[in-house]
Protein backbone atom coordinates (compact mmCIF):
# COMPACT_ATOMS: atom_id res chain seq x y z
CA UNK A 1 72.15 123.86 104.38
CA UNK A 2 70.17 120.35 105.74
CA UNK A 3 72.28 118.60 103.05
CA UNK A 4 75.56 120.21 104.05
CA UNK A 5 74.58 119.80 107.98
CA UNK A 6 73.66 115.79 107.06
CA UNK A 7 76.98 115.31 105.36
CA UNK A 8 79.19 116.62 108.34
CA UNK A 9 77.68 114.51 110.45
CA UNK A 10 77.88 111.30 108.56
CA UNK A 11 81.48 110.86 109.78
CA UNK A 12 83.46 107.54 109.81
CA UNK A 13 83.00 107.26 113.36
CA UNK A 14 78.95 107.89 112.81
CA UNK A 15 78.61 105.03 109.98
CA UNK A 16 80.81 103.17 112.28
CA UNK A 17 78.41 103.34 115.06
CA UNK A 18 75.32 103.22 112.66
CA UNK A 19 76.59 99.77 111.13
CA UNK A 20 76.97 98.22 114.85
CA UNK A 21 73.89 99.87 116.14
CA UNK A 22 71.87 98.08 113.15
CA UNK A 23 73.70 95.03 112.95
CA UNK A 24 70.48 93.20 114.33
CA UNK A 25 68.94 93.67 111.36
CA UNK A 26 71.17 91.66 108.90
CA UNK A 27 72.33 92.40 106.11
CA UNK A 28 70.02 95.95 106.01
CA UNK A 29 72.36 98.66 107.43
CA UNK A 30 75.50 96.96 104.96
CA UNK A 31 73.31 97.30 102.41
CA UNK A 32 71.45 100.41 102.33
CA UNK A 33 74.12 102.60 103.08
CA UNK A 34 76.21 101.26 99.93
CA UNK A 35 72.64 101.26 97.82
CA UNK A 36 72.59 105.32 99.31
CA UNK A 37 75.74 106.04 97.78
CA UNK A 38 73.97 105.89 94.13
CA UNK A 39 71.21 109.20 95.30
CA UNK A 40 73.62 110.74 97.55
CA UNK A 41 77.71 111.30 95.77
CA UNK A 42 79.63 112.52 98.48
CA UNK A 43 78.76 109.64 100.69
CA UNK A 44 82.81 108.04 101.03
CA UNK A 45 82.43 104.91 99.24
CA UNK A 46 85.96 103.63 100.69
CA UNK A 47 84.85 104.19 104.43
CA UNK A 48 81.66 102.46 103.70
CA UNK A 49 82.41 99.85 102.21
CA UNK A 50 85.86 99.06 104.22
CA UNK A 51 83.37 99.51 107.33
CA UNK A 52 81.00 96.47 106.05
CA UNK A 53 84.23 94.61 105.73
CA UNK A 54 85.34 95.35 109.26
CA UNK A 55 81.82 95.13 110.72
CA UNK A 56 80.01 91.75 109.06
CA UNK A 57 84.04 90.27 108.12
CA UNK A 58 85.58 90.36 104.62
CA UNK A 59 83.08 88.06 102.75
CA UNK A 60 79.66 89.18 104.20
CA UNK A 61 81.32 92.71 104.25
CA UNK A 62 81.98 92.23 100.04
CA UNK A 63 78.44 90.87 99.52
CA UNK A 64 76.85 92.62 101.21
CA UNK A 65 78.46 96.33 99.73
CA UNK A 66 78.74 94.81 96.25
CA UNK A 67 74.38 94.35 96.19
CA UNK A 68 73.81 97.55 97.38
CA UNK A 69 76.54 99.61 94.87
CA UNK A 70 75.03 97.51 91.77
CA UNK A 71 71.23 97.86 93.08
CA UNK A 72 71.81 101.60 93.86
CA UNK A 73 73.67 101.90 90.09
CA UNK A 74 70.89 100.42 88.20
CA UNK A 75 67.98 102.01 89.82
CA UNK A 76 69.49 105.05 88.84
CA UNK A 77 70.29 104.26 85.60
CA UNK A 78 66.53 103.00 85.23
CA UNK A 79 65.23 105.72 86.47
CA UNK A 80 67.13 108.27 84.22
CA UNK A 81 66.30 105.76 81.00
CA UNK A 82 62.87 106.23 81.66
CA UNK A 83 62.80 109.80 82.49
CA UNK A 84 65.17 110.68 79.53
CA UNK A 85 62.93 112.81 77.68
CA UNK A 86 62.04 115.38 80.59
CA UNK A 87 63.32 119.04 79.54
CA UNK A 88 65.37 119.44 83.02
CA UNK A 89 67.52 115.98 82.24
CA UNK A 90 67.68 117.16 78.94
CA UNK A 91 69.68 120.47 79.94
CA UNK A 92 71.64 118.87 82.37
CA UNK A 93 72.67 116.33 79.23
CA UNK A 94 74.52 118.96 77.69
CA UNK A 95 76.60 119.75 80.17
CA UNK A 96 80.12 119.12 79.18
CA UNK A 97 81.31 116.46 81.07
CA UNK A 98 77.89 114.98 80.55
CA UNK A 99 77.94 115.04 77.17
CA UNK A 100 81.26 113.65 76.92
CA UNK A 101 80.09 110.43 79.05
CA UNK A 102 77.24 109.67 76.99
CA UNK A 103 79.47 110.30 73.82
CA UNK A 104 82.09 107.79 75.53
CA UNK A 105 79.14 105.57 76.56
CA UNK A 106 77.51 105.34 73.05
CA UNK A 107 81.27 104.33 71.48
CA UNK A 108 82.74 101.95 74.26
CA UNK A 109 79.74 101.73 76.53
CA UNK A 110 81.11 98.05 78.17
CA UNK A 111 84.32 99.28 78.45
CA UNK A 112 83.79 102.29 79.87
CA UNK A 113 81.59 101.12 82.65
CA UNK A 114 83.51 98.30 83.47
CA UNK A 115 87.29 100.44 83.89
CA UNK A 116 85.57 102.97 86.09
CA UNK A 117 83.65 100.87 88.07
CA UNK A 118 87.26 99.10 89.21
CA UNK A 119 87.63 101.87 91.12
CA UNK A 120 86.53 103.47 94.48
CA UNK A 121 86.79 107.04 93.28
CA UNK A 122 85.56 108.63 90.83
CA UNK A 123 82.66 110.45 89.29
CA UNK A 124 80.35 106.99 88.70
CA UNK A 125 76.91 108.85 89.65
CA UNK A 126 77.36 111.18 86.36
CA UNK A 127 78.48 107.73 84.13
CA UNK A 128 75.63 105.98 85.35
CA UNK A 129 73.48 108.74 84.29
CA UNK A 130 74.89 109.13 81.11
CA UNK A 131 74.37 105.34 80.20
CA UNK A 132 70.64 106.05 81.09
CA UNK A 133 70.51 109.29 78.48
CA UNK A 134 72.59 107.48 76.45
CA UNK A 135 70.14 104.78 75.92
CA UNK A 136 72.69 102.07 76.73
CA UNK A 137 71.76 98.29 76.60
CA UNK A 138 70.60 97.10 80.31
CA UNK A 139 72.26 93.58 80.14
CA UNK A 140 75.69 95.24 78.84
CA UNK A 141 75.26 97.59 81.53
CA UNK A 142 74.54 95.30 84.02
CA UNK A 143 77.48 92.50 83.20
CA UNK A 144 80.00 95.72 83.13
CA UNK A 145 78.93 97.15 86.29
CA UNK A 146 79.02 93.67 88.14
CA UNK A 147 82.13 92.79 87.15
CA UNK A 148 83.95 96.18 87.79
CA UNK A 149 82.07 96.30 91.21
CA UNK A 150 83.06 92.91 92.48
CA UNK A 151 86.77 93.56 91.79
CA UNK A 152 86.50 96.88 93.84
CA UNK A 153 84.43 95.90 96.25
CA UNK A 154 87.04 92.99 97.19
CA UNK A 155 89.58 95.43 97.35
CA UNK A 156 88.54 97.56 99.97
CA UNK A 157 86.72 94.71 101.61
CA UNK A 158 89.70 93.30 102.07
CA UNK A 159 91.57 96.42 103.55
CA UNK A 160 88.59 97.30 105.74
CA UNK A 161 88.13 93.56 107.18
CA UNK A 162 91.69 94.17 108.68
CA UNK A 163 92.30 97.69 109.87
CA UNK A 164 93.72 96.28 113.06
CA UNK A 165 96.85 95.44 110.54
CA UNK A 166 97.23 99.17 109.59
CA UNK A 167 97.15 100.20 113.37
CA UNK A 168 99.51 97.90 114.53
CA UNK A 169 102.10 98.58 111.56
CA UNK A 170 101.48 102.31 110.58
CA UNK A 171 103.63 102.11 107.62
CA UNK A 172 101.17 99.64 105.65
CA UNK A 173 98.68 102.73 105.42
CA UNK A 174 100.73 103.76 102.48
CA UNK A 175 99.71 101.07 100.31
CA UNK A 176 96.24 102.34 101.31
CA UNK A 177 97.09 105.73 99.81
CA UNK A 178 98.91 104.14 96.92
CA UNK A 179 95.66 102.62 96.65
CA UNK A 180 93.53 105.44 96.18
CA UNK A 181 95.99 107.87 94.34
CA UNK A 182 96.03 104.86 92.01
CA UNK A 183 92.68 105.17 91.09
CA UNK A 184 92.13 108.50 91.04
CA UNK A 185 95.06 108.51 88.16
CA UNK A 186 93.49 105.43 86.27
CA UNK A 187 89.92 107.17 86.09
CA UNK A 188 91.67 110.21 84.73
CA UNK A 189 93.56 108.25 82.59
CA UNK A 190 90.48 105.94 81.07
CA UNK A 191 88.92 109.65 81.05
CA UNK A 192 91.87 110.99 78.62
CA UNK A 193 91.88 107.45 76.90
CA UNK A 194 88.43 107.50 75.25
CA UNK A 195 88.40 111.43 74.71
CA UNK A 196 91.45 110.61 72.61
CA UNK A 197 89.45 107.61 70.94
CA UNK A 198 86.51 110.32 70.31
CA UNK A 199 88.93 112.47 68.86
CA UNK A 200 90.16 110.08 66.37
CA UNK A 201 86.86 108.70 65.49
CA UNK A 202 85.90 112.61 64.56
CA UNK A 203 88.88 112.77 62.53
CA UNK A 204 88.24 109.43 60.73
CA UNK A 205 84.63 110.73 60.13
CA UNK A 206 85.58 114.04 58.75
CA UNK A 207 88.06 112.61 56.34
CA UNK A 208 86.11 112.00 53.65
CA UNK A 209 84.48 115.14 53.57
CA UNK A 210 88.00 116.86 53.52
CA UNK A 211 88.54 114.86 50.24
CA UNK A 212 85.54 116.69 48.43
């Protein structure tokens, strides 16, 4: 109920006010709320990050949100590597989506990381996870979730340093939309992409023992 009460009231209007409230402190604010977005998933990582844009400017804005979505990523990640073993992570590892990730992340774990961290939707929380069960290299996981981060992060930056563009021509939202719908399809489709790749990789590994 204190989580659902929390989430209401972080609003776009409320991190809005939070960012310009804080600004004093630097960097800080810009920061931590993109580094929270890692522990807490329904934080809007669009809203947040188009907000550092439009409240530190577009290249301050990117930094700034690109540190604290890459330090927020691999602390988790760390912290599930280490903690691997324990029995409740071990349940929760054979969920099926779960499983599926760290199957995905074992095969392609580069390329998987890097397509879905292009985009600003998505369910990264559970992939990062599953590269930390999966036992995943941290310098592959690392150069994949830097690179897919700083091409996202751009993105919105970019939107969010301008939103005075959107409100004085309306019509431009729908590229914002395009935008989002765009990624939402991509993730499904890298999603359906590598569960086809696991498929044929089963197949490929079951042939010979069809031969017998």
């Amino acid at each position: 109920m204190f989580y659902i009460d929390i989430m209401s009231w972080l609003t776009e209007e409320r991190l809005l006010q939070l960012l310009e409230q804080y600004r004093s402190f630097g960097p800080l604010p810009g920061v931590g709320l993109t580094f929270m977005k890692s522990f807490v998933p329904p934080l809007p990582t669009i809203a947040i990050v188009g907000l550092n844009g439009a409240v530190y400017g577009l290249w301050l804005g990117f930094l700034y949100s690109w540190i604290g979505l890459v330090a927020g990523c691999t602390v988790t990640f760390l912290i599930i590597r280490k903690i691997a073993g324990h029995p409740y992570l071990t349940k929760w590892a054979k969920r099926p989506k779960v499983a599926k990730a760290m199957t995905w992340v074992r095969q392609s774990g580069f390329s998987y990381v890097f397509l879905l961290s292009l985009f600003p939707v998505g369910p990264f929380v559970v992939i990062n996870m599953a590269a930390g069960l999966a036992g995943m290299r941290l310098r592959s996981y690392l150069i994949a979730l830097c690179a897919g981060k700083a091409i996202m992060v751009f993105a919105v930056s970019y939107i969010g340093n301008d939103v005075q563009r959107f409100i004085r021509h309306p019509a431009e939202i729908i590229y914002v939309l395009l935008f989002i719908g765009a990624s939402l399809w991509g993730v499904k489709a890298i999603e359906a992409r590598f569960a086809r790749l696991a498929r044929e990789r089963e197949l490929r590994g079951q042939a010979p023992l069809q031969h017998k």
